[in-house]
N, C-alpha and C. Protein backbone atom coordinates (compact mmCIF):
# COMPACT_ATOMS: atom_id res chain seq x y z
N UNK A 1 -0.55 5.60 62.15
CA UNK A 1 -1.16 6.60 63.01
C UNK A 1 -0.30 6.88 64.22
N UNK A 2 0.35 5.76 64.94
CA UNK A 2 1.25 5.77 65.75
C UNK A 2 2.62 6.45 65.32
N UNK A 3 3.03 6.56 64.30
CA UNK A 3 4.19 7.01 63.92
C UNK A 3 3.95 8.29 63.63
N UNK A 4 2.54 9.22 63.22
CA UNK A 4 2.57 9.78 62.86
C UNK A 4 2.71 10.99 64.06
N UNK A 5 2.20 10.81 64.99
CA UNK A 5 2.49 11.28 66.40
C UNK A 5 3.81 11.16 66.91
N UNK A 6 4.93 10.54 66.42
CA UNK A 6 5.96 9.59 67.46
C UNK A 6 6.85 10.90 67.63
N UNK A 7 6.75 12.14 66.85
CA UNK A 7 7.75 13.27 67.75
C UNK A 7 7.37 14.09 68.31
N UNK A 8 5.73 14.24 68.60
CA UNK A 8 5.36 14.72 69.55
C UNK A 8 5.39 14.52 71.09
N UNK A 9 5.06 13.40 71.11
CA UNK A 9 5.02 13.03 72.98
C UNK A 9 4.22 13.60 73.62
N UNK A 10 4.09 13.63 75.12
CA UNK A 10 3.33 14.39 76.02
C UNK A 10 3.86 15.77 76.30
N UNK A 11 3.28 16.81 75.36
CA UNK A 11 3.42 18.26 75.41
C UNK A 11 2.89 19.15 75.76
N UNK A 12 3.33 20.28 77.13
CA UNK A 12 1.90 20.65 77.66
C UNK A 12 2.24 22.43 76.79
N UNK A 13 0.83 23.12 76.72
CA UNK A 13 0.87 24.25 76.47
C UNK A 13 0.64 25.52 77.53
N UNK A 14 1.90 26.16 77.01
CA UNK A 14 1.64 27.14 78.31
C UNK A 14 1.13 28.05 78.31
N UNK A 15 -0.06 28.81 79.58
CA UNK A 15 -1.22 29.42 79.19
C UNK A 15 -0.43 30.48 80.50
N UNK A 16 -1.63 31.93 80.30
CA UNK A 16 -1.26 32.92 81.16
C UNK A 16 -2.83 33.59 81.88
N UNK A 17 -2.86 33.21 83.02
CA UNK A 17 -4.68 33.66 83.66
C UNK A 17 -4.66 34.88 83.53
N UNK A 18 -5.71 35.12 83.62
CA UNK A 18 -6.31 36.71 83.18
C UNK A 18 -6.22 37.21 84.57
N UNK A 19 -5.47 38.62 84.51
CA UNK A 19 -5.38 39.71 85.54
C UNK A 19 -6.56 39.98 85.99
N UNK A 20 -7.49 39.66 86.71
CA UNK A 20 -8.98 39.82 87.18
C UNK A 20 -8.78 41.01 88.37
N UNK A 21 -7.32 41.64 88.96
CA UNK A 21 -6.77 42.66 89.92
C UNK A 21 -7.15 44.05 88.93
N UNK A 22 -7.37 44.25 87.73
CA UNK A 22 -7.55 45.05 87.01
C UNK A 22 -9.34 45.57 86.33
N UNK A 23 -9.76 44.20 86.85
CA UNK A 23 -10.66 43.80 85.54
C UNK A 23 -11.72 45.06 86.57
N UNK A 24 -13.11 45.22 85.51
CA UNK A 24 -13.78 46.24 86.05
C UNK A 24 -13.47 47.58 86.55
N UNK A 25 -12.67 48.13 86.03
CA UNK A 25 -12.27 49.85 86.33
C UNK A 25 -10.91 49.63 87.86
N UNK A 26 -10.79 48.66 88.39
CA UNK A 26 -10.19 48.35 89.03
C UNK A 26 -8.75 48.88 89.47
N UNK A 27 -8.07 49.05 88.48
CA UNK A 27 -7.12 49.65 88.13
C UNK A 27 -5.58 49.11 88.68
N UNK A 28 -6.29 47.65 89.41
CA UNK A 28 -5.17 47.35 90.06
C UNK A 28 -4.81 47.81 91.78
N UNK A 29 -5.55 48.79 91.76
CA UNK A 29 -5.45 49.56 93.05
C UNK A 29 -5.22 49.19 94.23
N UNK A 30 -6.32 47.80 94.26
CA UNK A 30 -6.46 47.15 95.41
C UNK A 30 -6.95 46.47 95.24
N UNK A 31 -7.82 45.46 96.27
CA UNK A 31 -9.08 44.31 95.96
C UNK A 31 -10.43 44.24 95.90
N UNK A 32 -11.42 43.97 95.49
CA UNK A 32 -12.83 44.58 95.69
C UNK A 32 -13.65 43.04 95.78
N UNK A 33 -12.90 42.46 96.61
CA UNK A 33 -13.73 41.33 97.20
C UNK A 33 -14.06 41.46 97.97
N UNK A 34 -15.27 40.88 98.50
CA UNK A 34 -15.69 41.45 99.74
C UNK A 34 -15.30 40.28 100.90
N UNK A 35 -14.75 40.63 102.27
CA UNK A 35 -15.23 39.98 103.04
C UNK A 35 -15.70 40.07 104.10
N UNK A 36 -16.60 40.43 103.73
CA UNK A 36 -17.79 40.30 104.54
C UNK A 36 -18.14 39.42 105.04
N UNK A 37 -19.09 38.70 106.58
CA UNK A 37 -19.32 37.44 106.80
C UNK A 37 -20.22 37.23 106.53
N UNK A 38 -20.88 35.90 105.87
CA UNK A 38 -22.09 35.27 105.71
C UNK A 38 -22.48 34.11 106.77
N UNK A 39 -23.98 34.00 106.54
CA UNK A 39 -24.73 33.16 107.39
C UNK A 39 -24.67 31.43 106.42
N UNK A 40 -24.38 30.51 107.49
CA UNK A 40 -24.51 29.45 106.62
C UNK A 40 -25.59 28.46 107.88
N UNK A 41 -26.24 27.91 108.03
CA UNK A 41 -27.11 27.77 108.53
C UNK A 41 -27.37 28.32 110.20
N UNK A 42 -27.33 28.07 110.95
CA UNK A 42 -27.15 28.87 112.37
C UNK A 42 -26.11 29.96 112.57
N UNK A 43 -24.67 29.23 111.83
CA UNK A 43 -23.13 29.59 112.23
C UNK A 43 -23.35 31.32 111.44
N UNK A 44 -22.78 32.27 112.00
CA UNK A 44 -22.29 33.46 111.16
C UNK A 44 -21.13 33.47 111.33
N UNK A 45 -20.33 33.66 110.18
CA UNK A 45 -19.02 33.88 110.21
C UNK A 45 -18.52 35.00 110.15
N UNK A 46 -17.38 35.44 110.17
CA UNK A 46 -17.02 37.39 110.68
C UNK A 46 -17.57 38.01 109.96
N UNK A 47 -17.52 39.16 110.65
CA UNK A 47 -18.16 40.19 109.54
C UNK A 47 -17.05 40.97 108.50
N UNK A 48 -16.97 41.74 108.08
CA UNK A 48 -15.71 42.44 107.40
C UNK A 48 -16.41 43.35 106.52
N UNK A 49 -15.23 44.59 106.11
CA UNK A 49 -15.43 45.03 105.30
C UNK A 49 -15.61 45.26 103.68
N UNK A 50 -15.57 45.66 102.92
CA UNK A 50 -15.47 46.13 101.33
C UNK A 50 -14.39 46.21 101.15
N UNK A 51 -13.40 45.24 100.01
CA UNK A 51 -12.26 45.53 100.46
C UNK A 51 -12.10 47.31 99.52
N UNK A 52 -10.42 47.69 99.51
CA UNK A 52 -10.91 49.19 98.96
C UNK A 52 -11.13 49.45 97.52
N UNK A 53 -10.84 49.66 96.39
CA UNK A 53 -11.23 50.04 95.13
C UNK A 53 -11.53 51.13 95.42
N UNK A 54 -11.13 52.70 95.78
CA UNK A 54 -11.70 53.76 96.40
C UNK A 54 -13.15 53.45 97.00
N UNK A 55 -12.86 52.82 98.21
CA UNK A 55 -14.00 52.44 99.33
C UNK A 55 -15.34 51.71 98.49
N UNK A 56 -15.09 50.84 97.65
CA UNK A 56 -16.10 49.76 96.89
C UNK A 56 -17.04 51.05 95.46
N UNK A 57 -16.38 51.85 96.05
CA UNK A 57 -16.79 52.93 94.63
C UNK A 57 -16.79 52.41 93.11
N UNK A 58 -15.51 51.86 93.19
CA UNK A 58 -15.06 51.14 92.19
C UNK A 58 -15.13 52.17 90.82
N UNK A 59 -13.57 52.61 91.03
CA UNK A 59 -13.21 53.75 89.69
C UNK A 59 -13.20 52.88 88.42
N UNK A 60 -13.34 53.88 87.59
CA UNK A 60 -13.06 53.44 86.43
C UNK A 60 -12.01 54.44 86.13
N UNK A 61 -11.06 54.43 84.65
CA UNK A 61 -9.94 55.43 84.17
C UNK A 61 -10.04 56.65 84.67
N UNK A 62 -10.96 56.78 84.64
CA UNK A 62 -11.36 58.57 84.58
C UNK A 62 -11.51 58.77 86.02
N UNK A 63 -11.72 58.01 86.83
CA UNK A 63 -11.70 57.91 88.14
C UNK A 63 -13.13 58.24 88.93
N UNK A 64 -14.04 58.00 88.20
CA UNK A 64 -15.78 58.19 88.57
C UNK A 64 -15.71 56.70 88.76
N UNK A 65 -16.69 56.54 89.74
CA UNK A 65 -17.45 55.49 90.08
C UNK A 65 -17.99 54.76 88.86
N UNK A 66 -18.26 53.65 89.02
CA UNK A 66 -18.37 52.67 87.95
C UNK A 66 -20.59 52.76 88.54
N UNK A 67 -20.22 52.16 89.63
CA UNK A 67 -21.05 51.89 90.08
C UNK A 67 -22.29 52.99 90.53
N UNK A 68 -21.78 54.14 90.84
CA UNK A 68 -22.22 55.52 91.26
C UNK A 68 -23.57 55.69 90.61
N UNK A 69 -25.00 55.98 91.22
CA UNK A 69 -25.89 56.49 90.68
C UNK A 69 -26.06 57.40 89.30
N UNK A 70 -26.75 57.09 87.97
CA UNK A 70 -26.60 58.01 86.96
C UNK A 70 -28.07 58.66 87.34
N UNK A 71 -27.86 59.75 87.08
CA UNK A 71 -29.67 60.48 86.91
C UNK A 71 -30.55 60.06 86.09
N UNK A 72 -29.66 60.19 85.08
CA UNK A 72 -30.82 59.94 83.78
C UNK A 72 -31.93 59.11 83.64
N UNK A 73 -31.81 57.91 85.21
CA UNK A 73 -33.28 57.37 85.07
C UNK A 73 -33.61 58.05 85.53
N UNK A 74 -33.70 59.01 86.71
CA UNK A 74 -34.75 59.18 87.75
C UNK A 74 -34.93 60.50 86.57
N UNK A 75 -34.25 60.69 85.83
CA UNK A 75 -34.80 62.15 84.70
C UNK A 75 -35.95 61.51 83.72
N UNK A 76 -35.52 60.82 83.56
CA UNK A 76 -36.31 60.10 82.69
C UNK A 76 -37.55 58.92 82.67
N UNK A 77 -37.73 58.96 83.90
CA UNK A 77 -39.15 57.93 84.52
C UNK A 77 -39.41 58.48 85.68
N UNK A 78 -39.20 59.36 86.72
CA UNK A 78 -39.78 60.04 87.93
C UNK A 78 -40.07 60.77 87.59
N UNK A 79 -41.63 60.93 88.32
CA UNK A 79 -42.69 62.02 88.13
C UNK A 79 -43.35 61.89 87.03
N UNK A 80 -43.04 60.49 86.49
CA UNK A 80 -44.06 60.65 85.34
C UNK A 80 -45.64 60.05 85.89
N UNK A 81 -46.82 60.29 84.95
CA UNK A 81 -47.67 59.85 85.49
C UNK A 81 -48.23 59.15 84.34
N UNK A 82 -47.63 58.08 84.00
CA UNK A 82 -48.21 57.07 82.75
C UNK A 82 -49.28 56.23 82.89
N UNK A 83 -50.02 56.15 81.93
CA UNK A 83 -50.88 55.17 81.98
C UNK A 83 -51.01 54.35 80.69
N UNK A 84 -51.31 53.15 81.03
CA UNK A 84 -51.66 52.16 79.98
C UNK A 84 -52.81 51.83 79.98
N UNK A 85 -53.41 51.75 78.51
CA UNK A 85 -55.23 51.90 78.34
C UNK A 85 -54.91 50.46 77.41
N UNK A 86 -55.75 49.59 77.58
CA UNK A 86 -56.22 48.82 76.84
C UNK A 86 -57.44 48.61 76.21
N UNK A 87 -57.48 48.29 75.11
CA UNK A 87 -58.89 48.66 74.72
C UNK A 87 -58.98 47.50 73.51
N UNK A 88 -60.63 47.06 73.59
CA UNK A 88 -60.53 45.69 72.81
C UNK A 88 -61.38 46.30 72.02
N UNK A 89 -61.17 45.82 70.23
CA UNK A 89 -61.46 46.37 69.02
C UNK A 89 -61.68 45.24 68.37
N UNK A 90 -62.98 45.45 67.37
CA UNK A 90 -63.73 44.37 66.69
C UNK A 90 -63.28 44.93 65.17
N UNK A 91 -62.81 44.27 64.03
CA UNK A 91 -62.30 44.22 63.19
C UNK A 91 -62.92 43.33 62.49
N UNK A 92 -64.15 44.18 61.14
CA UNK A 92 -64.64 43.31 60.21
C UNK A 92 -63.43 43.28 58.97
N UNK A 93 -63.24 42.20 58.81
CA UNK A 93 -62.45 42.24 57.56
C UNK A 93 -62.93 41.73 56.32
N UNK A 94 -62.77 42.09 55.03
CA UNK A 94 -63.59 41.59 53.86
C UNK A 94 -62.90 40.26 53.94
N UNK A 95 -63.67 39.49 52.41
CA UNK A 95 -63.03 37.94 51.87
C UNK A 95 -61.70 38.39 51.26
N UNK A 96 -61.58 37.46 51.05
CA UNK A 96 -59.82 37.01 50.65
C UNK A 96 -58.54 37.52 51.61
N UNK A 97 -57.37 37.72 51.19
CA UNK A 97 -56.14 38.05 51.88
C UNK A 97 -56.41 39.24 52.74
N UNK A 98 -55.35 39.39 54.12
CA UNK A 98 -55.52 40.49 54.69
C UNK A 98 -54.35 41.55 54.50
N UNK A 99 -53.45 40.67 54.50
CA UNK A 99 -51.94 41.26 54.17
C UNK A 99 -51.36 41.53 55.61
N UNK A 100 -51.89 40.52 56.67
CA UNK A 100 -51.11 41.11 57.69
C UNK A 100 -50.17 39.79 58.28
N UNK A 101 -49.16 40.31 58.63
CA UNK A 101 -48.02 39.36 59.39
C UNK A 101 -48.30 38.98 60.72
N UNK A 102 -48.88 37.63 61.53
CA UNK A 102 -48.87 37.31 62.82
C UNK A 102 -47.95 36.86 63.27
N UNK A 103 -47.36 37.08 64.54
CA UNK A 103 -46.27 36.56 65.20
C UNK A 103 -46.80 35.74 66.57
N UNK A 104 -46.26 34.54 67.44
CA UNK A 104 -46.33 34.32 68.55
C UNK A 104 -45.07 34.84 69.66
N UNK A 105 -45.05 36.03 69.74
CA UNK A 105 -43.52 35.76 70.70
C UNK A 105 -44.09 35.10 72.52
N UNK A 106 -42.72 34.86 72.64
CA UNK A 106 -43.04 34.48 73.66
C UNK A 106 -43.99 33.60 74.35
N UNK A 107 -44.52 32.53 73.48
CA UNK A 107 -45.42 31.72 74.23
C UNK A 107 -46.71 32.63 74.32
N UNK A 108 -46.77 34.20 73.70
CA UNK A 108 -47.98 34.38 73.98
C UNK A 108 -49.38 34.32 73.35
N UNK A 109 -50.20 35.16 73.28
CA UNK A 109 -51.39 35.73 72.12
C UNK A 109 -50.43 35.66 71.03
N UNK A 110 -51.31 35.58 69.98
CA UNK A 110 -50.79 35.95 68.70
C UNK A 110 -50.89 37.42 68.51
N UNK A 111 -49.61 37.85 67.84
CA UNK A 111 -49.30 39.27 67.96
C UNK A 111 -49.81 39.87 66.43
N UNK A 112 -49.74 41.22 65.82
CA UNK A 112 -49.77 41.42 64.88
C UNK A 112 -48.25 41.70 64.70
N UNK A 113 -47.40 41.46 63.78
CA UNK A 113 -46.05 41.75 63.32
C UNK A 113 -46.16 42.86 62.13
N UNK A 114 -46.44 42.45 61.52
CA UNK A 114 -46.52 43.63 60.36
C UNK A 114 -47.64 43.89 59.40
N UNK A 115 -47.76 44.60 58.88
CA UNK A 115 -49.25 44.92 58.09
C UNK A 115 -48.41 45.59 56.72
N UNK A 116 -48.96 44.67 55.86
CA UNK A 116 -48.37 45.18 54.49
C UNK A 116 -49.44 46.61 53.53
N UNK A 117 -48.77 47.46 53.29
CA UNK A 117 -49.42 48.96 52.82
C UNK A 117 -50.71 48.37 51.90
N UNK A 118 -50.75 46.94 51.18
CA UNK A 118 -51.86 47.45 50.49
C UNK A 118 -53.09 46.21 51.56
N UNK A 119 -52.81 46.44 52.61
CA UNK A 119 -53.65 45.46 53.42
C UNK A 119 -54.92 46.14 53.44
N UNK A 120 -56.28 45.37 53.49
CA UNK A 120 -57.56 46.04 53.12
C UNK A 120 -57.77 46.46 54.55
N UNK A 121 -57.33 46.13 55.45
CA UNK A 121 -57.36 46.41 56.98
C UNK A 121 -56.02 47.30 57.87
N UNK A 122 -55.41 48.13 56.76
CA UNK A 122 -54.43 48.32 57.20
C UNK A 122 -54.53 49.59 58.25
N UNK A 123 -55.43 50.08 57.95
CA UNK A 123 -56.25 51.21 58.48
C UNK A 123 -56.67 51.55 60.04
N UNK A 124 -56.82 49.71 60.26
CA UNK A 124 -57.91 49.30 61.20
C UNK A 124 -57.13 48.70 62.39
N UNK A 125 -55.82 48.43 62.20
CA UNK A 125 -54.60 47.23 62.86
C UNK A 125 -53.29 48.35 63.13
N UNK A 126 -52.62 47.94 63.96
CA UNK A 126 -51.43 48.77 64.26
C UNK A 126 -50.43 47.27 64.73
N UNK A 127 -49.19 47.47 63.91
CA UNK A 127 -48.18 46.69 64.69
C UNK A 127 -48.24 46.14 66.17
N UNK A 128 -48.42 45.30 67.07
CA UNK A 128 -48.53 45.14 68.13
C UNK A 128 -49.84 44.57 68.75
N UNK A 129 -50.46 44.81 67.76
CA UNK A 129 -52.10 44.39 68.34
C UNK A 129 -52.19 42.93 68.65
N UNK A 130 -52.77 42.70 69.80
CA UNK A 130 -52.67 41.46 70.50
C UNK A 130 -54.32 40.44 69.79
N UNK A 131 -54.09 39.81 68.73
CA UNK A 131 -55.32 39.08 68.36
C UNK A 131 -55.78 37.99 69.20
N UNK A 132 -57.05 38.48 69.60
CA UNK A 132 -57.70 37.49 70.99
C UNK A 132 -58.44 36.39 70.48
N UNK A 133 -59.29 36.96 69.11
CA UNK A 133 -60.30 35.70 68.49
C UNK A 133 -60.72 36.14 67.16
N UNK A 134 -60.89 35.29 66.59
CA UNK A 134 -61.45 35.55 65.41
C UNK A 134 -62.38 34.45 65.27
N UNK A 135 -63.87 35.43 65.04
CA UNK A 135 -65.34 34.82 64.38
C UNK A 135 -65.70 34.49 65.74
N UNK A 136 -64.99 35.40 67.15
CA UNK A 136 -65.29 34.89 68.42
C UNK A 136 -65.28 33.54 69.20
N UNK A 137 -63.89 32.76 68.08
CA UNK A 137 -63.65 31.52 68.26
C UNK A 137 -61.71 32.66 69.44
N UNK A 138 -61.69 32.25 70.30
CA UNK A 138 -60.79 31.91 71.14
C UNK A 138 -59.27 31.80 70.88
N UNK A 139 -58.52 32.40 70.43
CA UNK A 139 -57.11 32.02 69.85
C UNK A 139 -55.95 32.31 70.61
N UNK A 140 -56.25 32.89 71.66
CA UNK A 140 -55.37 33.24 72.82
C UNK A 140 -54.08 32.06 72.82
N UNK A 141 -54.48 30.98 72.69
CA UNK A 141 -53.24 29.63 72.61
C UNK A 141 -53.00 29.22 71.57
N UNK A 142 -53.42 29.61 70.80
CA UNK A 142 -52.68 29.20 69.04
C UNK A 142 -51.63 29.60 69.00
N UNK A 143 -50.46 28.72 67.77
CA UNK A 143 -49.76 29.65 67.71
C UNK A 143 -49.72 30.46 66.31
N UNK A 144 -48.81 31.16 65.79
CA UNK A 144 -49.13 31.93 64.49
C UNK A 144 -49.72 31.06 63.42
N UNK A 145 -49.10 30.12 63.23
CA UNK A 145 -49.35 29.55 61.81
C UNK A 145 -50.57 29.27 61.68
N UNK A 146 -51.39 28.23 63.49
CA UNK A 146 -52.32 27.72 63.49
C UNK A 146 -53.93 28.80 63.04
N UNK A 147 -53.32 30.52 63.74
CA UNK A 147 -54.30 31.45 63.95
C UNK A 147 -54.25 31.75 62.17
N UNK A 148 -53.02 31.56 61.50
CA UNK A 148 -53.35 32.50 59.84
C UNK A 148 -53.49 31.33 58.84
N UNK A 149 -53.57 30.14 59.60
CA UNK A 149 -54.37 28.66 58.61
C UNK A 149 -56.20 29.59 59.12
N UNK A 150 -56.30 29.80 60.43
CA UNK A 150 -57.54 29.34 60.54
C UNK A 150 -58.32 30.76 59.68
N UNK A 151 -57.67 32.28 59.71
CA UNK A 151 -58.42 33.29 59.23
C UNK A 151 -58.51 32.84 57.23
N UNK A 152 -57.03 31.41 56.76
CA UNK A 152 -56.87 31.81 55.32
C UNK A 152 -58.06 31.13 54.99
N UNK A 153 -59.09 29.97 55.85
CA UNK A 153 -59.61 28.68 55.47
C UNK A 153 -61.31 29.68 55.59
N UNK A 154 -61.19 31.28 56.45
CA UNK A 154 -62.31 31.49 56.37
C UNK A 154 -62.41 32.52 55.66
N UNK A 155 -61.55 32.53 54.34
CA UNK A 155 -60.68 33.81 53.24
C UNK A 155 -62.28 33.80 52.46
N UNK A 156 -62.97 32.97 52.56
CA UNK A 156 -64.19 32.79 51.25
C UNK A 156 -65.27 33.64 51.81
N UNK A 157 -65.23 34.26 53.59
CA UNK A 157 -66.62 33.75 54.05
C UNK A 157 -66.84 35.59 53.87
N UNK A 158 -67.75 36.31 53.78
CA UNK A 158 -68.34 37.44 53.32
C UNK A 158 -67.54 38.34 54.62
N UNK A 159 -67.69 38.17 55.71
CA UNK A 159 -66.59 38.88 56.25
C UNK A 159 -65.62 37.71 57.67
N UNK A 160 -64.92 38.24 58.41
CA UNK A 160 -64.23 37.66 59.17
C UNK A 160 -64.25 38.83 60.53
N UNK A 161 -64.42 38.17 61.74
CA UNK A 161 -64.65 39.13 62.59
C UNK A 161 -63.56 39.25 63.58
N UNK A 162 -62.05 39.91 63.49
CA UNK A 162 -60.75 39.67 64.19
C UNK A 162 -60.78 40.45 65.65
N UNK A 163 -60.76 39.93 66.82
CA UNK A 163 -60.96 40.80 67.72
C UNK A 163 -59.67 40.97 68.54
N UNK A 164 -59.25 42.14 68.36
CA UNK A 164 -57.86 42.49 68.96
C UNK A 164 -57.66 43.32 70.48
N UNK A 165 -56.84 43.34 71.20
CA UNK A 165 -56.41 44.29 72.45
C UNK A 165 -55.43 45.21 71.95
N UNK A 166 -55.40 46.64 71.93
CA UNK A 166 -54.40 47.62 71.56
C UNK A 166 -54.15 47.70 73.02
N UNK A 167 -52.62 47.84 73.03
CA UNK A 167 -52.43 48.59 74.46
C UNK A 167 -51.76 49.76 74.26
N UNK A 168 -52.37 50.88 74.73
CA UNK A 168 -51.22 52.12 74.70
C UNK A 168 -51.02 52.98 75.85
N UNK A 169 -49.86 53.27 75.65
CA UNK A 169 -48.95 53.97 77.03
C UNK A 169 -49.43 56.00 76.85
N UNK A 170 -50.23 56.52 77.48
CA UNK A 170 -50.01 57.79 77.44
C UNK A 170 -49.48 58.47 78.66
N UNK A 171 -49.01 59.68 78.63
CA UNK A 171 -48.40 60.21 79.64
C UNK A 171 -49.14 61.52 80.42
């Protein structure tokens, strides 16, 4: 093992740091660090400016601001007057299978994920529906598997009573 190394030795490899004078639309131009002074407990230290990048604009190729305000939000969400309606829906479902997919994301409610076309409830459910209880048993903290053990174990009983929150956004 020793020999098998013995014409190598201590060999260093030589590396090249990344131009960070360029990086971000930069162009090299100048510096866009700031120094500015900060507060560190009582002490403030100087103040300073932006360094330049066309005055902290910070071009990109084309020479527009990187950073520069785009419209397209304020086109696209100001002045709207949205509202979100929630609305809680009681869902008899017959015996046996429902055909629908539950999800937990996020630590939350159990979600509806998908609803398969020949679901006997497919009618009644929309992707997204937030399932709160079923048979008015509480499921808000289940997670998926636990909520579609508990609707498969009550697959026999003449109906099943799923109570969901739709939320929808109108404008």
């Amino acid at each position: 093992s020793g020999e098998e190394l013995a014409g190598y030795g201590d060999q260093s490899v030589a590396t090249v740091d990344y131009d960070y004078s360029k990086a971000y639309g930069g162009g090299g131009e100048g510096s866009v660090v700031s120094s500015a002074g900060g507060t560190l407990g009582q002490q403030t230290s100087g103040g300073g400016t932006l360094g330049t990048a066309a005055a902290a604009g910070v071009t990109a190729a084309g020479g527009a601001s990187i950073f520069s305000d785009d419209a397209s939000f304020e086109q696209n969400y100001a002045g709207q007057n949205v509202s979100v309606k929630e609305e809680m829906i009681e869902v008899y479902a017959p015996p046996g299978k429902l055909g629908v997919v539950i999800d937990t994301p996020d630590e939350g409610a159990p979600v509806v994920h998908a609803i398969k076309d020949s679901s006997c409830i497919a009618d009644q459910l929309q992707v997204g529906d937030k399932l709160i209880a079923v048979d008015d048993e509480d499921v808000r903290a289940m997670t998926a598997i636990k909520v579609s053990k508990m609707i498969s174990r009550k697959s026999a009983n003449a109906q099943r009573k799923l109570t969901i929150v739709r939320t929808t956004v109108s404008e």
